[in-house]
C-alpha atoms as a PDB file:
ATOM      1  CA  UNK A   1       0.000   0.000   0.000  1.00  0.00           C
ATOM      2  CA  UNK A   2       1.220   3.499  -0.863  1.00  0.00           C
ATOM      3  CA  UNK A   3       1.438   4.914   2.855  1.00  0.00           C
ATOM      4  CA  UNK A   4       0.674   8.291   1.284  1.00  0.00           C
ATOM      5  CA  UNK A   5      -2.961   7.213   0.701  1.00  0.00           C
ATOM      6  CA  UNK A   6      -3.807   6.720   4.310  1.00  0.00           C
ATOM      7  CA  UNK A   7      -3.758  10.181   5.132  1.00  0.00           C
ATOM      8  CA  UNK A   8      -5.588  11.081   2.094  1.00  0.00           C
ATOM      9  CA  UNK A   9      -8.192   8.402   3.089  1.00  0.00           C
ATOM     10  CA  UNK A  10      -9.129   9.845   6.047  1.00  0.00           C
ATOM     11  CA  UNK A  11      -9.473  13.468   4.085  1.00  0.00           C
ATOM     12  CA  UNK A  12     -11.556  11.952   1.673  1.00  0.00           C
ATOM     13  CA  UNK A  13     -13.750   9.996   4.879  1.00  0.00           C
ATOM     14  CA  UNK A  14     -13.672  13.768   6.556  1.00  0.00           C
ATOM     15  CA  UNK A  15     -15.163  15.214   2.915  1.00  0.00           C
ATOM     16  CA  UNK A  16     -17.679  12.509   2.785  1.00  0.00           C
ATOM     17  CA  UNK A  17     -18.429  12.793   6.508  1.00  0.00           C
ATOM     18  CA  UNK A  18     -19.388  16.556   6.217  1.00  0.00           C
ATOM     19  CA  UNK A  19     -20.425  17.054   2.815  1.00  0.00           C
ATOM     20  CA  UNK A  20     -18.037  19.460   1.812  1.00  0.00           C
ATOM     21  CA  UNK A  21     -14.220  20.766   1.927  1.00  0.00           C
ATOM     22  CA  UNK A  22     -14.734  23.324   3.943  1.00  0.00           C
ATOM     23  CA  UNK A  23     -16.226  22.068   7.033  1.00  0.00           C
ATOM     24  CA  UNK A  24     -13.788  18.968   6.455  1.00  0.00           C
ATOM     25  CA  UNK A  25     -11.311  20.899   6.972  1.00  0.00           C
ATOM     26  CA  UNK A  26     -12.441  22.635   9.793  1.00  0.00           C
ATOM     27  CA  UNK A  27     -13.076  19.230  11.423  1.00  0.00           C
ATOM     28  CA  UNK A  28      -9.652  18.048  10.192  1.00  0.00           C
ATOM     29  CA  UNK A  29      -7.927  21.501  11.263  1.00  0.00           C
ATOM     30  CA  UNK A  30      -6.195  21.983   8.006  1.00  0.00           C
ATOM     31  CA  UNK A  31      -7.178  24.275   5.010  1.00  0.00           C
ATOM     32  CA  UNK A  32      -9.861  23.869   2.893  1.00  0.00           C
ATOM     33  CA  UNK A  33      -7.311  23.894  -0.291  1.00  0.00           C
ATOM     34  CA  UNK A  34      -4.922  21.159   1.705  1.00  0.00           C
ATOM     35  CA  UNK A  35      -8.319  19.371   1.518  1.00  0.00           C
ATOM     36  CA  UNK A  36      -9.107  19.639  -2.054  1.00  0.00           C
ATOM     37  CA  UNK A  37      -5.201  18.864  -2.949  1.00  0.00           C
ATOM     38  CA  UNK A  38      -4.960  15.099  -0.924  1.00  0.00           C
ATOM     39  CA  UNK A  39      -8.621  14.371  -2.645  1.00  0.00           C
ATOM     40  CA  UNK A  40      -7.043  15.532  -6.147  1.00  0.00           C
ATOM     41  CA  UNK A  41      -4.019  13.624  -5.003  1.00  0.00           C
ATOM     42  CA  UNK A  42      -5.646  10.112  -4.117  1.00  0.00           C
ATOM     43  CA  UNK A  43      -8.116  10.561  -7.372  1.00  0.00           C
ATOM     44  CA  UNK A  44      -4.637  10.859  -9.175  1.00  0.00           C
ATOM     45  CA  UNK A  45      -3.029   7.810  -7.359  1.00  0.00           C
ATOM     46  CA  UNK A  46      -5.874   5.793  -8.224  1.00  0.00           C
ATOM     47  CA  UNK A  47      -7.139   6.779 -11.699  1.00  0.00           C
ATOM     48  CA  UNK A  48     -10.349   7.539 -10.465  1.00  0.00           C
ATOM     49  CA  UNK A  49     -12.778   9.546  -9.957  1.00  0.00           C
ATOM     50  CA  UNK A  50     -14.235   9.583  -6.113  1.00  0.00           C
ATOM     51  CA  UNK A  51     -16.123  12.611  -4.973  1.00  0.00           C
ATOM     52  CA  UNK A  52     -18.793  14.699  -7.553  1.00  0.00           C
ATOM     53  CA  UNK A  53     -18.404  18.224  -7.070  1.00  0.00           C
ATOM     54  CA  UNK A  54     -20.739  20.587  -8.088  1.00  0.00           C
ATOM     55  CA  UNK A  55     -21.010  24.388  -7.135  1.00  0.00           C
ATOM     56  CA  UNK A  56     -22.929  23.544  -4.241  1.00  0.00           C
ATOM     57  CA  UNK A  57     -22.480  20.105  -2.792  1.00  0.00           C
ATOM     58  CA  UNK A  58     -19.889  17.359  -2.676  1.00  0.00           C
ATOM     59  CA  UNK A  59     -21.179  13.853  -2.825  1.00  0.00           C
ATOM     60  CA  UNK A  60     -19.131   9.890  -3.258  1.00  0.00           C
ATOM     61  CA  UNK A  61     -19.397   8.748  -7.086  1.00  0.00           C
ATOM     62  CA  UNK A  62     -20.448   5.429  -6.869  1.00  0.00           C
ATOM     63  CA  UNK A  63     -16.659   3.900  -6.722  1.00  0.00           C
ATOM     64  CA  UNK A  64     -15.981   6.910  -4.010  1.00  0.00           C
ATOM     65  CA  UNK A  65     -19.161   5.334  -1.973  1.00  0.00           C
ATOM     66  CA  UNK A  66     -17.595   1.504  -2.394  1.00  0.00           C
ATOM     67  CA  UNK A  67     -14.075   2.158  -1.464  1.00  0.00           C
ATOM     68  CA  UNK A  68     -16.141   4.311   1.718  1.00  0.00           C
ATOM     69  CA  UNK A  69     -17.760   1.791   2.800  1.00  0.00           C
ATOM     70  CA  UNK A  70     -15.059  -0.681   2.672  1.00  0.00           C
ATOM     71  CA  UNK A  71     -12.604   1.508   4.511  1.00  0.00           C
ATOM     72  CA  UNK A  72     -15.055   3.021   7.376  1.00  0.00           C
ATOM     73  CA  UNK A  73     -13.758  -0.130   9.834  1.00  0.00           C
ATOM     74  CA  UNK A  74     -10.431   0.082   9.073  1.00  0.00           C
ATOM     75  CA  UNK A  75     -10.528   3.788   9.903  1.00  0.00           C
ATOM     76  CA  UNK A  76     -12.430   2.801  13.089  1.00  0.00           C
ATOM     77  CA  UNK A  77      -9.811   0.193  14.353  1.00  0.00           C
ATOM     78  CA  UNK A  78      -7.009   2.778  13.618  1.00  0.00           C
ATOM     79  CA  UNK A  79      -8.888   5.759  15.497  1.00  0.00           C
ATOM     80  CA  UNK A  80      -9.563   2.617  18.249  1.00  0.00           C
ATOM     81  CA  UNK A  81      -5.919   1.734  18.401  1.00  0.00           C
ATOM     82  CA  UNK A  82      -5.179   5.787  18.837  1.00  0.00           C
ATOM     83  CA  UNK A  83      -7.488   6.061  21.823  1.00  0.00           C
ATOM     84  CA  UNK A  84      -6.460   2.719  23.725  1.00  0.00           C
ATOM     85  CA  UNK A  85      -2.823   4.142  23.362  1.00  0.00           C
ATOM     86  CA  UNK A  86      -3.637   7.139  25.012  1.00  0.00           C
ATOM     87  CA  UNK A  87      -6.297   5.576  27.340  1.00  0.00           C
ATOM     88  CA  UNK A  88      -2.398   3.894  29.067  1.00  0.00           C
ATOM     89  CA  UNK A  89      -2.602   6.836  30.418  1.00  0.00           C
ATOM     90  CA  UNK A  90      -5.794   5.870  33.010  1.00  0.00           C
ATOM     91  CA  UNK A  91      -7.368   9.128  32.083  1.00  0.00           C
ATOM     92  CA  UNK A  92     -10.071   9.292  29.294  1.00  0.00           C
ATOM     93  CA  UNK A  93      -9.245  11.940  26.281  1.00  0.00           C
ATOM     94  CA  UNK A  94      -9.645  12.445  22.816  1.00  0.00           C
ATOM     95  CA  UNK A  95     -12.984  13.399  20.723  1.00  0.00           C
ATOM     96  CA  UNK A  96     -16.018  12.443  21.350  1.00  0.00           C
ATOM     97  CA  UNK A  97     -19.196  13.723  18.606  1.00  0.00           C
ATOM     98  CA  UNK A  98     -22.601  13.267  20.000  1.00  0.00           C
ATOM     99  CA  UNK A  99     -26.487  13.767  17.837  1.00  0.00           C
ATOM    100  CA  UNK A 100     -28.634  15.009  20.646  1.00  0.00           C
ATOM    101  CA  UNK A 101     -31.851  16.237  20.637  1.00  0.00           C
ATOM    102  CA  UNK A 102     -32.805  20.044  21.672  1.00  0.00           C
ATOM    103  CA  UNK A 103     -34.734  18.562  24.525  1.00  0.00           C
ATOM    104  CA  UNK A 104     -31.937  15.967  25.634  1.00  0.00           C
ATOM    105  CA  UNK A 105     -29.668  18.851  25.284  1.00  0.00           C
ATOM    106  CA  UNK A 106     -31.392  21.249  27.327  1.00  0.00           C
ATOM    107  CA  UNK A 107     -33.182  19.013  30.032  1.00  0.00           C
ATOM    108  CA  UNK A 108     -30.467  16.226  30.253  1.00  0.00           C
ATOM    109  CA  UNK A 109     -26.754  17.438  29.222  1.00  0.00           C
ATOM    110  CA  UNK A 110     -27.115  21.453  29.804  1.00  0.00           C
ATOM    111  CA  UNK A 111     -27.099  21.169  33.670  1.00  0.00           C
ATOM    112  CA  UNK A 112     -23.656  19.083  33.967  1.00  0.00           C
ATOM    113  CA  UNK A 113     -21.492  20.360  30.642  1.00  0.00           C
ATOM    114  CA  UNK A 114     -19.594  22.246  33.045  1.00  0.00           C
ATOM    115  CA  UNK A 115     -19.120  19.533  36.082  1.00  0.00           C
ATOM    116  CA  UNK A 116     -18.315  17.276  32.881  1.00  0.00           C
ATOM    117  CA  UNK A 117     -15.626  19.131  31.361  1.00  0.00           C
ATOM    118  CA  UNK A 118     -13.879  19.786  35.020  1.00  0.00           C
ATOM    119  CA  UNK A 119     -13.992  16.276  35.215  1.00  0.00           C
ATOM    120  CA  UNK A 120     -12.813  15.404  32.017  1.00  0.00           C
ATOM    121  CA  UNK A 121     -10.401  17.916  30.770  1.00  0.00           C
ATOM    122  CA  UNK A 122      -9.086  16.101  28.487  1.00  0.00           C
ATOM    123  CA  UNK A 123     -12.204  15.244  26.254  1.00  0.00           C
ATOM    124  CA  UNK A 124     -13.286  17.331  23.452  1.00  0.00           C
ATOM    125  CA  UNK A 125     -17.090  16.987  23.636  1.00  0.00           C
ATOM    126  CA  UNK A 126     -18.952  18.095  20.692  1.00  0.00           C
ATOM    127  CA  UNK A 127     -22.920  18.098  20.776  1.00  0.00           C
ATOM    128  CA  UNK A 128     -24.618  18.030  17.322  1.00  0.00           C
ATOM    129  CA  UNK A 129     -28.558  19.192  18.155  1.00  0.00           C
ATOM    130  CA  UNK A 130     -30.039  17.805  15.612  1.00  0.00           C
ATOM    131  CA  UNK A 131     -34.368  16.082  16.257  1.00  0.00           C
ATOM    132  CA  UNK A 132     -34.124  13.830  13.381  1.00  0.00           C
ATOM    133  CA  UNK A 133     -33.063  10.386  14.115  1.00  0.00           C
ATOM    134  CA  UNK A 134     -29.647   9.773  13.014  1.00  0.00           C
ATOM    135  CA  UNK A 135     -27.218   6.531  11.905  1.00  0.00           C
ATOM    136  CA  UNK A 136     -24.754   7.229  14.333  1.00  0.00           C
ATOM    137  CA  UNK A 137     -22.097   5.396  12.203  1.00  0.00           C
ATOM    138  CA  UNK A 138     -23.399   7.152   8.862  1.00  0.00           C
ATOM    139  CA  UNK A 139     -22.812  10.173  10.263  1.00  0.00           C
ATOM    140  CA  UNK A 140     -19.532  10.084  12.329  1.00  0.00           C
ATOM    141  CA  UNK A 141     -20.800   9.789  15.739  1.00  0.00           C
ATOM    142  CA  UNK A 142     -19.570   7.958  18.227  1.00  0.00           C
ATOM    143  CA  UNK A 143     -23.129   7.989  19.998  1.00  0.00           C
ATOM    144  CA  UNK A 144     -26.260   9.446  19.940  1.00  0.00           C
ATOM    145  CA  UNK A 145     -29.043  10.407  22.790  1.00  0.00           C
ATOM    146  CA  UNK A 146     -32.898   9.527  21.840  1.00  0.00           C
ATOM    147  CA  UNK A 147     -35.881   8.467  23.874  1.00  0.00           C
ATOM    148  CA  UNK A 148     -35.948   5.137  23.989  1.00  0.00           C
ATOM    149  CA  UNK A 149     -39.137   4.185  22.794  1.00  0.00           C
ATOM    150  CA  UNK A 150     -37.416   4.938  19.166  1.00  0.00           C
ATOM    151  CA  UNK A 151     -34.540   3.040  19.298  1.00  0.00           C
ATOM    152  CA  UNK A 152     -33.443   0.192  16.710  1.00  0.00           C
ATOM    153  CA  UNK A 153     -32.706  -2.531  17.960  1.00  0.00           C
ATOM    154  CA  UNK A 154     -29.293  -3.278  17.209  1.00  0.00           C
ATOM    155  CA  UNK A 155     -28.173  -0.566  19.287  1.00  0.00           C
ATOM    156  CA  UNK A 156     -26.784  -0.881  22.865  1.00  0.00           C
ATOM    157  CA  UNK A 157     -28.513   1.834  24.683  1.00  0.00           C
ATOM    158  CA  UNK A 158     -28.034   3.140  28.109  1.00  0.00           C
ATOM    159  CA  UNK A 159     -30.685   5.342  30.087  1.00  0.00           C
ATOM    160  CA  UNK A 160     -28.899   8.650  31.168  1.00  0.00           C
ATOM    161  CA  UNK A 161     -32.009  10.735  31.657  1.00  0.00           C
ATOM    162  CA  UNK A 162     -34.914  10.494  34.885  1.00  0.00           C
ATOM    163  CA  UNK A 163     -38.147   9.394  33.849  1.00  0.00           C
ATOM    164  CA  UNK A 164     -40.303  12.151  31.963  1.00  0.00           C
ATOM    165  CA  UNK A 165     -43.754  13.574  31.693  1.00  0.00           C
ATOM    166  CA  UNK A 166     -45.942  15.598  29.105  1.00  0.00           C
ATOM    167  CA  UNK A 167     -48.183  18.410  30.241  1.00  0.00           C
ATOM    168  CA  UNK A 168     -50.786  20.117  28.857  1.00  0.00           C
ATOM    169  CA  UNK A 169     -50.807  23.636  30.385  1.00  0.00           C
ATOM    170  CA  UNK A 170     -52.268  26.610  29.417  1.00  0.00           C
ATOM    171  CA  UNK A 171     -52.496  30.472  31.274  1.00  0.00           C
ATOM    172  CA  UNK A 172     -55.293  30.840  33.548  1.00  0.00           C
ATOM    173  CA  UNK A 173     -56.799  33.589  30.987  1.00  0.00           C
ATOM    174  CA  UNK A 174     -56.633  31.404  28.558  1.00  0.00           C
ATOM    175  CA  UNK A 175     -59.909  29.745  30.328  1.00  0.00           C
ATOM    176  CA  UNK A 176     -61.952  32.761  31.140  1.00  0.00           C
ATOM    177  CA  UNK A 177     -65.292  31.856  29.370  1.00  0.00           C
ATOM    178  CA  UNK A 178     -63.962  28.608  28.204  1.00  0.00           C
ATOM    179  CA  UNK A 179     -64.583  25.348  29.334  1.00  0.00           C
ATOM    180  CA  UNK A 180     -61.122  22.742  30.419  1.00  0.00           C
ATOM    181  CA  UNK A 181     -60.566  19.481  28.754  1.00  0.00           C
ATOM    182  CA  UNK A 182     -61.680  16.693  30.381  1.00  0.00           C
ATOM    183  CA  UNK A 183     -60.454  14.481  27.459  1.00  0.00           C
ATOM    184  CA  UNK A 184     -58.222  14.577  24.720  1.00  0.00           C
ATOM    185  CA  UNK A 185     -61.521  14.805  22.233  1.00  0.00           C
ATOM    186  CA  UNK A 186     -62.273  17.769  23.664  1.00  0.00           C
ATOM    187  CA  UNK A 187     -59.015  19.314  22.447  1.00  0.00           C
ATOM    188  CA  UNK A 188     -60.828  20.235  18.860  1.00  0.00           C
ATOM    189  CA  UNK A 189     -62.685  22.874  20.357  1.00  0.00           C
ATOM    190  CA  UNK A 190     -59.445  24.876  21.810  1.00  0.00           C
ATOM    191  CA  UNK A 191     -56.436  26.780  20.280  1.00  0.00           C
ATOM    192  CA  UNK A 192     -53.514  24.945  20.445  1.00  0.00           C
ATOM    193  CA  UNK A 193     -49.906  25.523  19.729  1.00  0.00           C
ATOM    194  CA  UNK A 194     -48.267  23.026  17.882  1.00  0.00           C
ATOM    195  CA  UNK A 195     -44.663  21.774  17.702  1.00  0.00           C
ATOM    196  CA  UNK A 196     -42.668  21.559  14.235  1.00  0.00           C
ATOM    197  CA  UNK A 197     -40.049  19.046  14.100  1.00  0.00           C
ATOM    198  CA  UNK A 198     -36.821  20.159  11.973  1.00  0.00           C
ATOM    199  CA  UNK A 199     -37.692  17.223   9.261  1.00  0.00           C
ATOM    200  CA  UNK A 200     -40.871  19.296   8.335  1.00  0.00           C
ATOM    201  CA  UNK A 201     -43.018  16.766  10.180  1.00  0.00           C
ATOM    202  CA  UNK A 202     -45.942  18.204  13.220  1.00  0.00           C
ATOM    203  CA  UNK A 203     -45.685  16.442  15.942  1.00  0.00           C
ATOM    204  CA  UNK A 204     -49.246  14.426  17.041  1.00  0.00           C
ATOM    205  CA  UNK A 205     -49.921  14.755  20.317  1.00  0.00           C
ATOM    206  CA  UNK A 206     -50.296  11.356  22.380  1.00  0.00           C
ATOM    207  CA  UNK A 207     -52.247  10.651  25.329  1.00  0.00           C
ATOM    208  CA  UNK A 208     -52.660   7.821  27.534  1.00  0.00           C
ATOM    209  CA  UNK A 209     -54.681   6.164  30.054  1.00  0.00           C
ATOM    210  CA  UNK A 210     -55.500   2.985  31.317  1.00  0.00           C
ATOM    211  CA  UNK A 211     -53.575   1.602  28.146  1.00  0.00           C
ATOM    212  CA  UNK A 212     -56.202   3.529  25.485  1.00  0.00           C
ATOM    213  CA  UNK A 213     -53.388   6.024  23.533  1.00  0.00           C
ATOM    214  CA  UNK A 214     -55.647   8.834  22.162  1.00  0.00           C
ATOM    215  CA  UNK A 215     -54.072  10.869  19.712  1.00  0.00           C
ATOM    216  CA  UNK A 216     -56.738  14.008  18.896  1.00  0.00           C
ATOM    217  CA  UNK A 217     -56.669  16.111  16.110  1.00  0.00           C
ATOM    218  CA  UNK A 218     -55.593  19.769  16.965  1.00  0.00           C
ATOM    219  CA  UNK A 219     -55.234  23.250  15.108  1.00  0.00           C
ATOM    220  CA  UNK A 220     -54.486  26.309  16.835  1.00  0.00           C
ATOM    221  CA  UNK A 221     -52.766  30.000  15.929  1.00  0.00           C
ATOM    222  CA  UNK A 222     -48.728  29.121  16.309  1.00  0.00           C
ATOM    223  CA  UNK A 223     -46.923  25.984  15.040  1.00  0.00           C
ATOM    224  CA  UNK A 224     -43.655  26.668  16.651  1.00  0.00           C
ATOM    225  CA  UNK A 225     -40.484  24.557  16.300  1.00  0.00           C
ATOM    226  CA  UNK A 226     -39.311  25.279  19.907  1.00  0.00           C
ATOM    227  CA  UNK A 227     -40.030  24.176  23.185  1.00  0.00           C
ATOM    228  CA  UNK A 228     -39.160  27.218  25.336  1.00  0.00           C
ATOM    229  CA  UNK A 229     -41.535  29.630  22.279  1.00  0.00           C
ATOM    230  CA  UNK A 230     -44.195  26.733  22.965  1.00  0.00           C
ATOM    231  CA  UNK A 231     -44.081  27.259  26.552  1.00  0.00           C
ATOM    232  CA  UNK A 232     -43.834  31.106  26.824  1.00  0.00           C
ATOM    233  CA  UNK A 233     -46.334  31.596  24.229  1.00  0.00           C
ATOM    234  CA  UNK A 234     -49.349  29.510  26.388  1.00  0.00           C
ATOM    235  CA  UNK A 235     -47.894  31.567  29.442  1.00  0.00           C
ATOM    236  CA  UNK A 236     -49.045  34.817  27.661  1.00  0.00           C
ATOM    237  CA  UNK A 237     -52.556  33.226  26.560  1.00  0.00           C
ATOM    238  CA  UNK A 238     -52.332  31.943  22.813  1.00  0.00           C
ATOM    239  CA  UNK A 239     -53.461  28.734  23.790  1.00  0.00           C
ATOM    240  CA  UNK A 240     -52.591  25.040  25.224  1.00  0.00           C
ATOM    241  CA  UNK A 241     -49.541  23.754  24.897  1.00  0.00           C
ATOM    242  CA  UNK A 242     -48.179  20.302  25.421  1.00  0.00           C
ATOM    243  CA  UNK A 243     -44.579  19.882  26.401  1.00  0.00           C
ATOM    244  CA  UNK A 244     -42.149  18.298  28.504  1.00  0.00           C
ATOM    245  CA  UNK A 245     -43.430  18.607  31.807  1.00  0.00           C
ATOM    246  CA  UNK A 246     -39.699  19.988  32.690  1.00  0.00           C
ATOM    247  CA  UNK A 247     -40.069  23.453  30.626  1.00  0.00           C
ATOM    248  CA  UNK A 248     -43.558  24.314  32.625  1.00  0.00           C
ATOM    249  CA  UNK A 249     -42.409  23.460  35.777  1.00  0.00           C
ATOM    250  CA  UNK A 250     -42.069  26.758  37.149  1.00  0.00           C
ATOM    251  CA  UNK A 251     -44.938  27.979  35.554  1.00  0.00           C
ATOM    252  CA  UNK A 252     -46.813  25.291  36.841  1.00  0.00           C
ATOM    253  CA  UNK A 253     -45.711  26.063  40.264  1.00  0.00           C
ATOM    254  CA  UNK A 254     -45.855  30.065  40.293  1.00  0.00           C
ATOM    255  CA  UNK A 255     -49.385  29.485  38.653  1.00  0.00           C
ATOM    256  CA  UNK A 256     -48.905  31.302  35.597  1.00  0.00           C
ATOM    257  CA  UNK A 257     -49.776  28.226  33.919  1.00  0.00           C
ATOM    258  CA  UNK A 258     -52.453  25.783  35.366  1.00  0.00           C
ATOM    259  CA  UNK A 259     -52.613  22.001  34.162  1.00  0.00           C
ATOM    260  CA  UNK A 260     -54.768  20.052  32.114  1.00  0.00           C
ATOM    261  CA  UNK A 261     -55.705  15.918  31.294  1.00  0.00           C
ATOM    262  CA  UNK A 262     -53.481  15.092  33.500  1.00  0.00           C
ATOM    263  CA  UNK A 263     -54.674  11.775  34.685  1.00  0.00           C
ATOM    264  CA  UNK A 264     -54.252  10.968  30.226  1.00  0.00           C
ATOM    265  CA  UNK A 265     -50.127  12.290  30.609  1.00  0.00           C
ATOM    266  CA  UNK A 266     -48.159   8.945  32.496  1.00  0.00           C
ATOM    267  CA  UNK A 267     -44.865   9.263  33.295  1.00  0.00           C
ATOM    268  CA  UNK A 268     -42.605   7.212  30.469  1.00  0.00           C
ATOM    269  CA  UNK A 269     -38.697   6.055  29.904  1.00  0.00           C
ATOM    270  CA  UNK A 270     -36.436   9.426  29.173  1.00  0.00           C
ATOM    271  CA  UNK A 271     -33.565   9.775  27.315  1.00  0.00           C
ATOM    272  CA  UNK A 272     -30.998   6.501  26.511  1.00  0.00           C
ATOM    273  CA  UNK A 273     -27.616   7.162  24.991  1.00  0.00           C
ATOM    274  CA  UNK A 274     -27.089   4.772  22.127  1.00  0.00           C
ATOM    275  CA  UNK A 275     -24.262   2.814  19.972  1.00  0.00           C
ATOM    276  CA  UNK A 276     -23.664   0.504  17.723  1.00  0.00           C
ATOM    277  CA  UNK A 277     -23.425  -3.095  19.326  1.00  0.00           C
ATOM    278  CA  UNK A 278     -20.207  -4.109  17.305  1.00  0.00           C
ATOM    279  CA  UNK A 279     -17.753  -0.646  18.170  1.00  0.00           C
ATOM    280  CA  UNK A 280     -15.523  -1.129  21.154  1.00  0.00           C
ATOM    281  CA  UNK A 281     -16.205   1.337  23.890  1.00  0.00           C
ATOM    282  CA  UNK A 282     -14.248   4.327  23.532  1.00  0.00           C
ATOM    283  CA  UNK A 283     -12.533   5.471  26.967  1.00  0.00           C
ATOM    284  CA  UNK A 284     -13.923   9.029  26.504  1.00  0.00           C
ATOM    285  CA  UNK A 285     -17.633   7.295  25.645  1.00  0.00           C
ATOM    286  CA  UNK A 286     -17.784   5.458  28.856  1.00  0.00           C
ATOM    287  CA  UNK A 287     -16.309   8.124  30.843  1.00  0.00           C
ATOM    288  CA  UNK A 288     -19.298  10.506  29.627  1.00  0.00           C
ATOM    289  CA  UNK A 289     -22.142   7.112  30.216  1.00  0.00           C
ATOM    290  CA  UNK A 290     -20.540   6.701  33.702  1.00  0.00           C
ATOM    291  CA  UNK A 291     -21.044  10.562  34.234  1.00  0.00           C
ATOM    292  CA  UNK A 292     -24.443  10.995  33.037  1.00  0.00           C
ATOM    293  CA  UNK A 293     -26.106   7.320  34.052  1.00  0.00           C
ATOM    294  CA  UNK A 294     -24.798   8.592  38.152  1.00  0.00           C
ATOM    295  CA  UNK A 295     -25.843  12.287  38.037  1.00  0.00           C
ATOM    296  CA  UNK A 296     -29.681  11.139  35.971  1.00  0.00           C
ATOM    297  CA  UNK A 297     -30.141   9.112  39.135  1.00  0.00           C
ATOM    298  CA  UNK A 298     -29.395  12.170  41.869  1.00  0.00           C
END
């Protein structure tokens, strides 16, 4: 093997990875025209062509995608054989690229970053929010975070996260002359604000009791595509909300926001960090389960 091509293997993974040279080469730390020059390079080398360009996306040619495929667990091992070198040192280090979430990242991670990273100098942590479900080894993750109600089953998953709860809350105003809910049906005659995932979809609000899920039709002034809007909004009277019972909390408690169906909102499983069942447990990805799976259970 030409040991020149390894390095211009993993630039051409890094190009695939992100979907461009530029924000390859910010992940690599190089420039974006050292990028372009070991792709040229390897295409060269081989006699082939690997990566379409086009003014405004890169993307494998079908040989690109074969030899990618092929040479994703050979650059695993080698990254794997990095990190156990450096893991002789008993102290976890190196990268470690997480799809989260807004929720997860917000209700779960945001409160111990910081204890995390005084723990863990060492780790780079990066936290790609992204609500879409994700291939973790498609897209260069070394886990991801999910509820775990939606997680395939070849994954190893791990809760990290309490229990959680759905609530649907609305301002006290909001029921001046109107009559509360006493089932999900009754939802069609109210305003409700609705959630927008980032894939375009609207998410359909679920309720349950005694093992009947109910999932009503609603329509309502604001279709918002964040939690904290969602909340705030039915705070100022727009309407009822449903949301993680964590963002009304306060609300809830200081009574600018009073509770409906709540006997139809059981508690469920919360967030599970997952991975794929055949990758070796990176030091730095059990240093961050062990951190999170302790402080979920405080």
């Amino acid at each position: 093997m030409n040991r020149g091509h390894l390095s211009q293997l993993a630039v051409l993974a890094a190009v695939a990875r992100n979907g461009g040279f530029r924000d390859a080469a910010k992940e690599l730390g190089i420039a974006p025209s050292a990028v372009s020059h070991a792709v040229s390079a390897l295409e060269a080398g081989l006699g082939v062509r690997l990566l379409a360009r086009s003014t405004r996306s890169v993307a494998p040619t079908e040989a690109g995608a074969q030899l990618l495929e092929r040479l994703r667990p050979a650059l695993l091992e080698i990254d794997l054989a990095l990190e156990a070198a450096v893991a002789s040192r008993d102290v976890p280090a190196g990268n470690l690229r997480l799809t989260v979430p807004r929720t997860a990242a917000h209700t779960v991670l945001a409160p111990k970053l910081g204890a995390f990273t005084v723990a863990f100098p060492e780790i780079v942590l990066e936290i790609v929010i992204e609500d879409r479900f994700s291939d973790v080894v498609e897209g260069g993750f070394d886990a991801g975070i999910r509820l775990g109600e939606s997680l395939q089953r070849d994954m190893i998953a791990v809760r990290i996260g309490p229990s959680m709860r759905g609530a649907a809350v609305a301002a006290p105003s909001y029921f001046e002359g109107r009559p509360r809910p006493e089932r999900p049906q009754d939802l069609s005659a109210h305003r409700c604000i609705r959630f927008r995932f980032s894939s375009g979809v609207i998410y359909r609000w679920e309720f349950e009791k005694a093992g009947v899920v109910v999932e009503p039709p609603v329509e309502g002034p604001l279709i918002l595509g964040e939690d904290h809007l969602i909340a705030q909004a039915a705070i100022d009277g727009a309407g009822i909300a449903f949301v993680f019972e964590d963002y009304v909390r306060d609300a809830l408690a200081d009574g600018r926001l009073v509770r409906v169906l709540e006997d139809w909102c059981p508690p469920f499983d919360g967030f599970h960090l997952y991975y794929p069942s055949r990758r070796q447990m990176r030091p730095a990805l059990r240093a961050f389960i062990d951190f999170f799976r302790v402080a979920s259970s405080e």
